[in-house]
C-alpha atoms as a PDB file:
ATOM      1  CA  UNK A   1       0.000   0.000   0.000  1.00  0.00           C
ATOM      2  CA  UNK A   2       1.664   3.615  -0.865  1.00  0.00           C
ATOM      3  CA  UNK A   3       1.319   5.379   1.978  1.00  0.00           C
ATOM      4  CA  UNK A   4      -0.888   9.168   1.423  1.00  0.00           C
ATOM      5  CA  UNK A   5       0.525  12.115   2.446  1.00  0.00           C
ATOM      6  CA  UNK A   6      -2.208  15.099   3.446  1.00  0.00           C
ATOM      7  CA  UNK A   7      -2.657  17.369   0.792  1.00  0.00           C
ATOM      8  CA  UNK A   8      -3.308  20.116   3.947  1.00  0.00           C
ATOM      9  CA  UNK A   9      -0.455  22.983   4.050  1.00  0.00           C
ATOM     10  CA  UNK A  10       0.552  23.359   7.683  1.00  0.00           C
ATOM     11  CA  UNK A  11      -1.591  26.262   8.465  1.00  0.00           C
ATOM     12  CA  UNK A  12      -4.525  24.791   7.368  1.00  0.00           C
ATOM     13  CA  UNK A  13      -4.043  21.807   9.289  1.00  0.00           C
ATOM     14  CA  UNK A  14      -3.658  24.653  12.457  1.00  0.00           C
ATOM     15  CA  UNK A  15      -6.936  25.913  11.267  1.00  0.00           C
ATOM     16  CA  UNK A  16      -8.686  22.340  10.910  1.00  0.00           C
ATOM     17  CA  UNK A  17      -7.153  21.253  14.501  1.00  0.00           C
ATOM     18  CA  UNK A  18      -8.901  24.863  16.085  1.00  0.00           C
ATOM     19  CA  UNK A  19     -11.874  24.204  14.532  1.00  0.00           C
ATOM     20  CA  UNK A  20     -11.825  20.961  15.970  1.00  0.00           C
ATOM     21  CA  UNK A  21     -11.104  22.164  19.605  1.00  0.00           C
ATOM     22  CA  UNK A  22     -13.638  24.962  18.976  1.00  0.00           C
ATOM     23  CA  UNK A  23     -16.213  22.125  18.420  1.00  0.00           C
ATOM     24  CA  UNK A  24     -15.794  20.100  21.264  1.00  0.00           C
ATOM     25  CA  UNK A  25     -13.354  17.599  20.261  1.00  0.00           C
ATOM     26  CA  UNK A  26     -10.760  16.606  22.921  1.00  0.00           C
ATOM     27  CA  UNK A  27      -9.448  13.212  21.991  1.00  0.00           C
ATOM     28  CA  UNK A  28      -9.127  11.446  18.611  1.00  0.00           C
ATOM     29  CA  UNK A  29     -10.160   7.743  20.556  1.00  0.00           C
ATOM     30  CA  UNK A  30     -13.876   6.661  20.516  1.00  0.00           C
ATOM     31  CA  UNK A  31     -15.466   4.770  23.065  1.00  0.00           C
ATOM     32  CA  UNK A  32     -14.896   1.342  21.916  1.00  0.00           C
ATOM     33  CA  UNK A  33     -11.891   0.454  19.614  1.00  0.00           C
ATOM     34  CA  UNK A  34     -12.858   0.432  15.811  1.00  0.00           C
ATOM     35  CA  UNK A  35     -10.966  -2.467  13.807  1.00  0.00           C
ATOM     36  CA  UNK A  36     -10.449  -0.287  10.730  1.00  0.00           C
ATOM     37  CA  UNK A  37      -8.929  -3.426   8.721  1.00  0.00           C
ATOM     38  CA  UNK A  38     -12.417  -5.205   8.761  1.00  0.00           C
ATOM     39  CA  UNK A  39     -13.846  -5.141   5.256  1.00  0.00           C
ATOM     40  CA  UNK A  40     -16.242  -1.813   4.653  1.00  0.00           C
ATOM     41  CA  UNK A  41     -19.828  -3.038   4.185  1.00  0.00           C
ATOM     42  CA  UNK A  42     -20.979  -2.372   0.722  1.00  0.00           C
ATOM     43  CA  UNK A  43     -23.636   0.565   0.622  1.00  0.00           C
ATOM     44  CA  UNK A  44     -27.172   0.346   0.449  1.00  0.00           C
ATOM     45  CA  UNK A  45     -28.946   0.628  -3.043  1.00  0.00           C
ATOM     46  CA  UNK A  46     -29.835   4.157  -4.160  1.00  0.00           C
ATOM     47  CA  UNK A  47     -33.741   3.466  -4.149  1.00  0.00           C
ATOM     48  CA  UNK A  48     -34.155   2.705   0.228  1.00  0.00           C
ATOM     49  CA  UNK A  49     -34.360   5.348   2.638  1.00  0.00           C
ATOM     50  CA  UNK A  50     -31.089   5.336   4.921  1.00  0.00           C
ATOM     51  CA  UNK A  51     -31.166   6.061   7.861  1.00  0.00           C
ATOM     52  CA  UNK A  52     -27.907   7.688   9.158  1.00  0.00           C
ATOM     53  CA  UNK A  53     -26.264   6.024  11.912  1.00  0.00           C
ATOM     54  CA  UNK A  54     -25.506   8.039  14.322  1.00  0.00           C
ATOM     55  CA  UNK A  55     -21.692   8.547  15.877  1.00  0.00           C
ATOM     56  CA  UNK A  56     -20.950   7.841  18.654  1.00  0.00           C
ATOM     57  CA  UNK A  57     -21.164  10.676  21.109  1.00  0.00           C
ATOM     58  CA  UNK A  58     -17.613  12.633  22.004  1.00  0.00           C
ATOM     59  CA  UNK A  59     -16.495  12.012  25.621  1.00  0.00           C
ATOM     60  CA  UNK A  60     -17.626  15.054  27.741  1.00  0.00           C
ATOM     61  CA  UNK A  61     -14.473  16.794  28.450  1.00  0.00           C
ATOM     62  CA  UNK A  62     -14.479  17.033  32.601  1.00  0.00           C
ATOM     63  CA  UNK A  63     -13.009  19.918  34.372  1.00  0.00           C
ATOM     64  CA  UNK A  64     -10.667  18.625  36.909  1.00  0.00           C
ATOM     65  CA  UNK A  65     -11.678  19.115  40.323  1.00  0.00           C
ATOM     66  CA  UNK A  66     -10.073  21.495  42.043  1.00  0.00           C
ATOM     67  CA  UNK A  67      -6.900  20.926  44.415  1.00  0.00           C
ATOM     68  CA  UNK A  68      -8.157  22.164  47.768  1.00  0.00           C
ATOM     69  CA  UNK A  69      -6.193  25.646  48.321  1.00  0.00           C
ATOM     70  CA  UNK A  70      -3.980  25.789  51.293  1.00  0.00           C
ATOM     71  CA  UNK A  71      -5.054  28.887  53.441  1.00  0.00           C
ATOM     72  CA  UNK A  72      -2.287  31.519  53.426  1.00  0.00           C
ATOM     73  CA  UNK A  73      -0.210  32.067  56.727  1.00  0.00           C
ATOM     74  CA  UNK A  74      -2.721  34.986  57.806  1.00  0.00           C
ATOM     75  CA  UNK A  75      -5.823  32.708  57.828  1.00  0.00           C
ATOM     76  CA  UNK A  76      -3.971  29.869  60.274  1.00  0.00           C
ATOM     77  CA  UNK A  77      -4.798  32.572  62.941  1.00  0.00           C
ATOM     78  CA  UNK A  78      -8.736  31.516  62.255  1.00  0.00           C
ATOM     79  CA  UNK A  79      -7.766  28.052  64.197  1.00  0.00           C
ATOM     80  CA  UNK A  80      -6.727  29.160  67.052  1.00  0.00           C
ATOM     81  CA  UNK A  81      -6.990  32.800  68.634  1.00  0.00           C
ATOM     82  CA  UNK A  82      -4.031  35.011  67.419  1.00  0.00           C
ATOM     83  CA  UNK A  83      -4.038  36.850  70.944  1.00  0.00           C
ATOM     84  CA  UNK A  84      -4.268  33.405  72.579  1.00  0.00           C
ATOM     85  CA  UNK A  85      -0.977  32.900  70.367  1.00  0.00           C
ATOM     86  CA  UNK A  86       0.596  35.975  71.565  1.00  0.00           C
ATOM     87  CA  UNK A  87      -0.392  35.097  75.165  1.00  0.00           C
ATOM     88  CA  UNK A  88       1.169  31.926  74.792  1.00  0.00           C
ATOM     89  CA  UNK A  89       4.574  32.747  73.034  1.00  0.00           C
ATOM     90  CA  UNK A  90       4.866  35.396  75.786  1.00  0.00           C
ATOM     91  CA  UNK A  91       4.756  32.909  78.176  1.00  0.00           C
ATOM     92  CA  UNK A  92       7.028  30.867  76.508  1.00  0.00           C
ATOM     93  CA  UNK A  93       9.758  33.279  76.530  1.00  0.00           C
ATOM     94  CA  UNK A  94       9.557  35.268  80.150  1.00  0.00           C
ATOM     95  CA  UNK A  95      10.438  31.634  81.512  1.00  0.00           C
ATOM     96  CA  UNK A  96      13.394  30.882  79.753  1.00  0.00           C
ATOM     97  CA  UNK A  97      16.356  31.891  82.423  1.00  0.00           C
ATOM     98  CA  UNK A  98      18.740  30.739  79.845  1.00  0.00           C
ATOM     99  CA  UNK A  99      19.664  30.736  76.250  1.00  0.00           C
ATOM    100  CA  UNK A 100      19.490  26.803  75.929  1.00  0.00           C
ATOM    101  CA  UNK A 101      15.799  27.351  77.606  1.00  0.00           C
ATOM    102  CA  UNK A 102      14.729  29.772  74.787  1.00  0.00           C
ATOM    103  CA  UNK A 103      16.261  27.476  72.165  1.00  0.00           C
ATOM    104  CA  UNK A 104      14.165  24.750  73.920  1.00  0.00           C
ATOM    105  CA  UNK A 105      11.179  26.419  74.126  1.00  0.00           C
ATOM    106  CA  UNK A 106      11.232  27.856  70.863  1.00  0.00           C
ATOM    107  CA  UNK A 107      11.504  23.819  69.542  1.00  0.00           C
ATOM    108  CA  UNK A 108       8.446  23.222  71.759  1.00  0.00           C
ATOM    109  CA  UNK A 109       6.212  25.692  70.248  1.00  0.00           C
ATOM    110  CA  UNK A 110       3.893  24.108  67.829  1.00  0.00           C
ATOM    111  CA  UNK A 111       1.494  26.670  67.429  1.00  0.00           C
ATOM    112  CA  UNK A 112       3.826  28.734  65.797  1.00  0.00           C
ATOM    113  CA  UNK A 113       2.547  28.562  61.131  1.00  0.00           C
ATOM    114  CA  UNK A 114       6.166  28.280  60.213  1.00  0.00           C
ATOM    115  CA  UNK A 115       6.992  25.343  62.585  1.00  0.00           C
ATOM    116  CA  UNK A 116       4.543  23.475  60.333  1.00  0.00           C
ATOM    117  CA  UNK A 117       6.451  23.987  56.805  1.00  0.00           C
ATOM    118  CA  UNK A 118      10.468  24.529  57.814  1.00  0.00           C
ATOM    119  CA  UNK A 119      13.003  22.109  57.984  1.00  0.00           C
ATOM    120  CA  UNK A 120      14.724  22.871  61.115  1.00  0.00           C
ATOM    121  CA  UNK A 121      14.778  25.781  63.457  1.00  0.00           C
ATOM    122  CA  UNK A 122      17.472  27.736  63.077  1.00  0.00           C
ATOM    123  CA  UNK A 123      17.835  29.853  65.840  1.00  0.00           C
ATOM    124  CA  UNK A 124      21.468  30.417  67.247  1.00  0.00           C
ATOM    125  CA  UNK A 125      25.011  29.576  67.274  1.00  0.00           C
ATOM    126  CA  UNK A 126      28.154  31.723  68.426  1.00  0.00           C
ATOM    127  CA  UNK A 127      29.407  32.374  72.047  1.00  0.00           C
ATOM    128  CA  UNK A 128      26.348  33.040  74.197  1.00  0.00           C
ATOM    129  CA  UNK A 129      28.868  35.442  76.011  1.00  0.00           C
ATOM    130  CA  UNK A 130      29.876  37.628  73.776  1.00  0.00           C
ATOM    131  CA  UNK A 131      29.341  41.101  73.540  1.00  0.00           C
ATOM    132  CA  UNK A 132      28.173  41.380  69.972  1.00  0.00           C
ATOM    133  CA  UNK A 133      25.055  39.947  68.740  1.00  0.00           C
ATOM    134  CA  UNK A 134      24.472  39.746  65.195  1.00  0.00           C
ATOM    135  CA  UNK A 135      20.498  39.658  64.108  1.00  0.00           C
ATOM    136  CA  UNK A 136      19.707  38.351  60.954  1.00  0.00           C
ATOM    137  CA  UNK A 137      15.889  37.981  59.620  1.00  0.00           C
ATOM    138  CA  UNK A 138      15.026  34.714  58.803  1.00  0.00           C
ATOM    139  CA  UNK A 139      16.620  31.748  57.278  1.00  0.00           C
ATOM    140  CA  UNK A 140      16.474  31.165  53.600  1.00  0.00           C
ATOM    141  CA  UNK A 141      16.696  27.689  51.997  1.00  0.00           C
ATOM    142  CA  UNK A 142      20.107  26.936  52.623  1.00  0.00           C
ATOM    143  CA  UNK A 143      19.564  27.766  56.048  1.00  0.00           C
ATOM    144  CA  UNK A 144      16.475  26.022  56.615  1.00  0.00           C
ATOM    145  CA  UNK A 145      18.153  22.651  55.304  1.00  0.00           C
ATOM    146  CA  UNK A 146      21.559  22.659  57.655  1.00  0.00           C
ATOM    147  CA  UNK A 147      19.559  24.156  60.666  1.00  0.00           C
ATOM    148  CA  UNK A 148      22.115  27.356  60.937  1.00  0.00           C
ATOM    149  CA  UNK A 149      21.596  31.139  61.260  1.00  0.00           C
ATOM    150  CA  UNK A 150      24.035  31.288  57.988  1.00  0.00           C
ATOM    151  CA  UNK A 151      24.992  28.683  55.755  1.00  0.00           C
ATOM    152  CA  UNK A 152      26.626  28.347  52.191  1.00  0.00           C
ATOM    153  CA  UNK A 153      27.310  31.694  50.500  1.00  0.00           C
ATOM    154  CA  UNK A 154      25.693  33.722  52.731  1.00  0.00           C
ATOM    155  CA  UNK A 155      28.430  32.348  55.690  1.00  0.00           C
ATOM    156  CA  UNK A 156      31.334  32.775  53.440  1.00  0.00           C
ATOM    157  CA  UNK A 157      30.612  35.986  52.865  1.00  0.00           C
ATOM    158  CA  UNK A 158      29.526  37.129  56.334  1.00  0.00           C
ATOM    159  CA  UNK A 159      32.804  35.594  57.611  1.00  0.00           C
ATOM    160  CA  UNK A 160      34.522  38.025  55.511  1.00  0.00           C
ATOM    161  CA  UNK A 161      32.761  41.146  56.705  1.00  0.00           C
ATOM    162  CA  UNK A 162      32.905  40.293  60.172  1.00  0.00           C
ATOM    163  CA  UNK A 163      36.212  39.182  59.571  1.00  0.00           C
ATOM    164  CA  UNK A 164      37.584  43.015  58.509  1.00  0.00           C
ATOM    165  CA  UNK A 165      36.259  44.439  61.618  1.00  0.00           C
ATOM    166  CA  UNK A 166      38.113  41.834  63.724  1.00  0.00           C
ATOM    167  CA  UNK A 167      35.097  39.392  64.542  1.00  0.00           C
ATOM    168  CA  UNK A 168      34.421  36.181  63.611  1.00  0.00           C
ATOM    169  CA  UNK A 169      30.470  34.196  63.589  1.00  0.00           C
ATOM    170  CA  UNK A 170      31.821  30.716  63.626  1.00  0.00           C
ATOM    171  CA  UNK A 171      35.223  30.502  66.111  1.00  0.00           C
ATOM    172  CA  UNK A 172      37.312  32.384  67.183  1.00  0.00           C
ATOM    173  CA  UNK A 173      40.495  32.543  64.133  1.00  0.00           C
ATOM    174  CA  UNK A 174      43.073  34.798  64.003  1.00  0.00           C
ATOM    175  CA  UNK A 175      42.718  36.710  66.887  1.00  0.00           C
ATOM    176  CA  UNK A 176      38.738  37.229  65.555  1.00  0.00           C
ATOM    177  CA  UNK A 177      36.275  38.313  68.467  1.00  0.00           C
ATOM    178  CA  UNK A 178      33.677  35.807  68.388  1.00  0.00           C
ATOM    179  CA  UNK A 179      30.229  36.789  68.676  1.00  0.00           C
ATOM    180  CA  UNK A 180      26.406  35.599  69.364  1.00  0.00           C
ATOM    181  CA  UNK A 181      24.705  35.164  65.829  1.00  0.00           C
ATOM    182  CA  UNK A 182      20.475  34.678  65.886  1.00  0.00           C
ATOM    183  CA  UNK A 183      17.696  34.985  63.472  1.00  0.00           C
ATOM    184  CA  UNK A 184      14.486  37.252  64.768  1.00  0.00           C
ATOM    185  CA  UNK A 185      12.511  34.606  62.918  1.00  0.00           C
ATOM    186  CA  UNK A 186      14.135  30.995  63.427  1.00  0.00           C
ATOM    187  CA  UNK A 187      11.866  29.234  60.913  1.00  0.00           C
ATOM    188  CA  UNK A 188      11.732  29.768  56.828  1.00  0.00           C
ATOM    189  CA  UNK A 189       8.915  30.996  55.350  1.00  0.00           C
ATOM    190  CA  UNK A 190       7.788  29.100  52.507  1.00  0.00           C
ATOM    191  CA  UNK A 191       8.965  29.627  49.078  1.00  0.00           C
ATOM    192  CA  UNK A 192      11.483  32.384  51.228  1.00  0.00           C
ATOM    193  CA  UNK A 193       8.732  35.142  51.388  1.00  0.00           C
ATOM    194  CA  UNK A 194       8.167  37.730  53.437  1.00  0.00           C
ATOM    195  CA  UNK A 195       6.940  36.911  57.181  1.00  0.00           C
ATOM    196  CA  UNK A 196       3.754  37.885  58.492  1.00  0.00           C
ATOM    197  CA  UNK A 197       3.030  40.177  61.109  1.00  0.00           C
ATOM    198  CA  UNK A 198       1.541  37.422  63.468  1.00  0.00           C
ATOM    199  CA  UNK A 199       4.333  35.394  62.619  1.00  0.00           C
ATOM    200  CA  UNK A 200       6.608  37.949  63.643  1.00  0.00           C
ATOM    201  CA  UNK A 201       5.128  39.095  66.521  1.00  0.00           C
ATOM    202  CA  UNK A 202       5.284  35.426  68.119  1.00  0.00           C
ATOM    203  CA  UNK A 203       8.616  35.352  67.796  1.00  0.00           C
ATOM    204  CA  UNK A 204       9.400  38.429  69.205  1.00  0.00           C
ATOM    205  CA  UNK A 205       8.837  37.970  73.002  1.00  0.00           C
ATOM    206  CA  UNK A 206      11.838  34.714  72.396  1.00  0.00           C
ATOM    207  CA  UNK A 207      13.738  37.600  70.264  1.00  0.00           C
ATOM    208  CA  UNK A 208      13.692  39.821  73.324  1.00  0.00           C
ATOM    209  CA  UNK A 209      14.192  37.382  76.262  1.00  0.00           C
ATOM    210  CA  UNK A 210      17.679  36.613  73.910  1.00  0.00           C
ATOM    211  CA  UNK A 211      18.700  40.384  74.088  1.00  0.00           C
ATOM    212  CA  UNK A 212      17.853  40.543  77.900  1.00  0.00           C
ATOM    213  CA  UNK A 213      19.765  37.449  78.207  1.00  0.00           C
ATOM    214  CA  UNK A 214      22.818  37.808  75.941  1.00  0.00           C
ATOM    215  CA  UNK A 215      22.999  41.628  76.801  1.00  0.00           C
ATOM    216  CA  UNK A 216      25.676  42.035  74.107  1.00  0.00           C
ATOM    217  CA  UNK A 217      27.366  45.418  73.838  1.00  0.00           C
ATOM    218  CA  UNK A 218      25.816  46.366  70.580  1.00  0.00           C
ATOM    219  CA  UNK A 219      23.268  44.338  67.872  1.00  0.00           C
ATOM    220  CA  UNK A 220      24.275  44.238  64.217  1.00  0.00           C
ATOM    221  CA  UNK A 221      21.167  43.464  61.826  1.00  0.00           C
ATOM    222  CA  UNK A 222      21.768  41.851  58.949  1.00  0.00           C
ATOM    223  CA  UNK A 223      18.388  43.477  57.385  1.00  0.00           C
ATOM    224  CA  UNK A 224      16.385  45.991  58.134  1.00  0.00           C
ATOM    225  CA  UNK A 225      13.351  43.830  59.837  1.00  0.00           C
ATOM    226  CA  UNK A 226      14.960  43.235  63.733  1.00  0.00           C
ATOM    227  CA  UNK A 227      15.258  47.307  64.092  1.00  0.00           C
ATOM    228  CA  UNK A 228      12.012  47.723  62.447  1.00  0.00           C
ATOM    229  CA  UNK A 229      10.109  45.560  64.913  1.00  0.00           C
ATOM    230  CA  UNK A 230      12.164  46.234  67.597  1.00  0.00           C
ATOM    231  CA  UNK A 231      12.873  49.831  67.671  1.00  0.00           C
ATOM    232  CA  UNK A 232      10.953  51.435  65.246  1.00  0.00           C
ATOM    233  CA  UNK A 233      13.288  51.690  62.579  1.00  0.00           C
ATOM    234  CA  UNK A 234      12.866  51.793  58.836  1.00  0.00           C
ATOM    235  CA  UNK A 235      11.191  49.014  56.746  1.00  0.00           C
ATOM    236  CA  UNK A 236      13.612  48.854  53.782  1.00  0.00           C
ATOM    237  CA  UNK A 237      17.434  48.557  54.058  1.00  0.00           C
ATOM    238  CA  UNK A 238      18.502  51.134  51.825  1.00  0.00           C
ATOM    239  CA  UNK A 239      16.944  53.739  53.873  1.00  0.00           C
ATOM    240  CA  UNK A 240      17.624  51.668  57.382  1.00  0.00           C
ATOM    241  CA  UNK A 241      21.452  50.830  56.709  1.00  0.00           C
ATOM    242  CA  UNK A 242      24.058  53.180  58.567  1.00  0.00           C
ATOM    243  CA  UNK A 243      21.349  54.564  61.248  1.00  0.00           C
ATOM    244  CA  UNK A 244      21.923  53.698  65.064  1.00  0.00           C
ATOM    245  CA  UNK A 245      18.609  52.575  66.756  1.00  0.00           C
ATOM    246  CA  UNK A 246      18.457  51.572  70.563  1.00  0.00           C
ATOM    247  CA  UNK A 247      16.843  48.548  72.171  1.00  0.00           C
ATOM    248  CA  UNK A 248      15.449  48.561  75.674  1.00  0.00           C
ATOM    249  CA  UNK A 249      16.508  45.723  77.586  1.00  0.00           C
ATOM    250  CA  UNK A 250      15.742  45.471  81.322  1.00  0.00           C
ATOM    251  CA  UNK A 251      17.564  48.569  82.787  1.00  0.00           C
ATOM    252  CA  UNK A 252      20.028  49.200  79.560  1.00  0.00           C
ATOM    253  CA  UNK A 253      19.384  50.653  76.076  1.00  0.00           C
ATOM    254  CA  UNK A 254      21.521  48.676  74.023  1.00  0.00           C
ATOM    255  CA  UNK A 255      22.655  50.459  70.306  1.00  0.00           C
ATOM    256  CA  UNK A 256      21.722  48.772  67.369  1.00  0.00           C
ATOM    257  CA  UNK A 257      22.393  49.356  63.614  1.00  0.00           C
ATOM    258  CA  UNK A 258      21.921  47.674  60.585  1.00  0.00           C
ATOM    259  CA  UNK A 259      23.656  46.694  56.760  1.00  0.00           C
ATOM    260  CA  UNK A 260      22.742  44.367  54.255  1.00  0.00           C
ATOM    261  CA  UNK A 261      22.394  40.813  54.465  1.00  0.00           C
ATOM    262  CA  UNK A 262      24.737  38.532  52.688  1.00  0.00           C
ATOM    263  CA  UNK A 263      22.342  37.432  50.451  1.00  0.00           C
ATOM    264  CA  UNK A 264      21.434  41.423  48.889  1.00  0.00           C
ATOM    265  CA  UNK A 265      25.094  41.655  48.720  1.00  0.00           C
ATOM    266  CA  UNK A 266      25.682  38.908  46.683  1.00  0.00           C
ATOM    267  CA  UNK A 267      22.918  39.407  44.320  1.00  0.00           C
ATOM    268  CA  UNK A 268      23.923  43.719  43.911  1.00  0.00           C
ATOM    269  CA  UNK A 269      28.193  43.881  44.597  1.00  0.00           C
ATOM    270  CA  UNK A 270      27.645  47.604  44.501  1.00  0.00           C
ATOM    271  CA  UNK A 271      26.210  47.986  47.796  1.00  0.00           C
ATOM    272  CA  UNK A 272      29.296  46.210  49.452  1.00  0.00           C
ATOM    273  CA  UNK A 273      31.108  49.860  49.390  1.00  0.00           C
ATOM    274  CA  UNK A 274      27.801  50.925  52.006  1.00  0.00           C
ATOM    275  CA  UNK A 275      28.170  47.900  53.874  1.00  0.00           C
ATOM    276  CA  UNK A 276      31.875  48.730  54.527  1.00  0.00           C
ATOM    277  CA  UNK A 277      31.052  51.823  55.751  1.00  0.00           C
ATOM    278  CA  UNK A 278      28.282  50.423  58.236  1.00  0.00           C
ATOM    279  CA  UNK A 279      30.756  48.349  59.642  1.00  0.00           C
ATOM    280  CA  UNK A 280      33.042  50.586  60.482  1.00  0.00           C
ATOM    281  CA  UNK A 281      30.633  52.584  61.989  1.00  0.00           C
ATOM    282  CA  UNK A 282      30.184  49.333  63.878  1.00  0.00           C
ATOM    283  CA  UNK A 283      33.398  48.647  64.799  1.00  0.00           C
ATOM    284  CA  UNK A 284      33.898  52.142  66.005  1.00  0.00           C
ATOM    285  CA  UNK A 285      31.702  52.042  68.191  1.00  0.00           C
ATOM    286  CA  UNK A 286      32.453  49.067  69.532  1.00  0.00           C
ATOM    287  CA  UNK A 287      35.826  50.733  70.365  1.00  0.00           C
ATOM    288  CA  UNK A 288      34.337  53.551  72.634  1.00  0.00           C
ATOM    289  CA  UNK A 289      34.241  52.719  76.493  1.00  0.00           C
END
């Protein structure tokens, strides 16, 4: 048999295949196979009436149900009262006495949304007595896989800012200060989004209890959300970066400023020359009695 070849130019086998889909058409399979190599009867005589049989109907093309949509991290407060929340995380954190307690309690707390979708809590690492504490914002998805405050580039890189003002986030090395290194929000949000409020504002109270704690000299953010929510400072880093903030803690105001975070560093090199400066703004006044 010599095979046929369509006589149809491309674009009108586009048009035919539209038409098709415009008709209702969604699958070139009938119901029940069709042995097409079966003789074809021969066709009735002209004189009788023929009755056309009639095709078998087209399968009803069925929408797909739809996948049930996951509230977002604002609705979760709907299952359980968001100042019952607050009441609770409060709680939580005025009766830790020590860093390992907040660290502890901050594992136990199950009501918090982002405890259900992170990998790991990734709270703090460092000397809990030194007298710099570096606040970051929340982990991102290196972070949230190794369970630390930094990991991958974002560690690299920090090491070697830290490392020009003579401190160090891992060990001491080369004569490097070590220092106290936490996220405000230990737990990454999903898809690395912004937090919510009420997911912030639970993990403040722990946040606090830290600084009361720790009672470093002086905070360095790494972002402009821990001075935000904490002293009232800007919401973007460009406009937060380079300002000193204070923090009350107990009896002492504790001064607080903030740079970029590793990660806007790496992704725009040309705001490393403002992050210098910030840390030697840092450093200096570190350096004052």
């Amino acid at each position: 048999m010599t095979p046929h070849q369509s006589d149809l130019t491309p674009a009108q086998a586009a048009d035919a295949l539209a038409w098709l889909v415009e008709m209702g058409a969604d699958e070139i399979l009938l119901e029940a196979p069709v042995n097409r190599m079966l003789a074809v009867p021969a066709p009735e005589p002209v004189e009788s009436v023929s009755v056309p049989t009639p095709r078998p109907p087209l399968r009803q093309a069925v929408a797909p149900s739809p996948r049930p949509v996951q509230p977002p991290p604002a609705a979760w407060a709907a299952t359980a009262n968001a100042e019952d929340l607050l009441a609770e995380a409060m709680r939580r954190a005025a009766a830790c006495q020590t860093i390992a307690d907040i660290a502890a309690a901050l594992t136990g707390f199950d009501a918090h949304p982002l405890k259900k979708t992170a990998s790991n809590l990734c709270f703090m690492t460092g000397n809990i007595q030194a007298r710099v504490l570096l606040l970051c914002d929340r982990p991102r998805s290196e972070e949230d896989r190794s369970g630390e405050v930094l990991a991958g580039k974002h560690q690299v890189l920090a090491e070697r800012m830290l490392a020009a003002i003579g401190l160090c986030c891992v060990e001491e090395r080369d004569n490097a200060e070590q220092i106290l290194m936490a996220n405000l929000i230990p737990w990454r949000p999903p898809g690395n989004r912004a937090p919510t409020d009420l997911e912030i504002n639970l993990c403040l109270p722990f946040t606090r209890r830290l600084i009361e704690i720790a009672s470093p000299k002086a905070i360095l953010c790494f972002s402009a959300l821990p001075g935000q929510v904490l002293a009232g400072g800007e919401d973007s880093i460009p406009k937060a970066r380079g300002k000193w903030l204070s923090v009350e803690a107990g009896n002492r105001s504790i001064p607080m400023i903030a740079t970029f975070h590793p990660e806007t560093l790496l992704k725009s090199p040309g705001s490393k020359r403002l992050a210098w400066h910030d840390l030697q703004a840092f450093r200096d006044r570190l350096e004052q009695p």
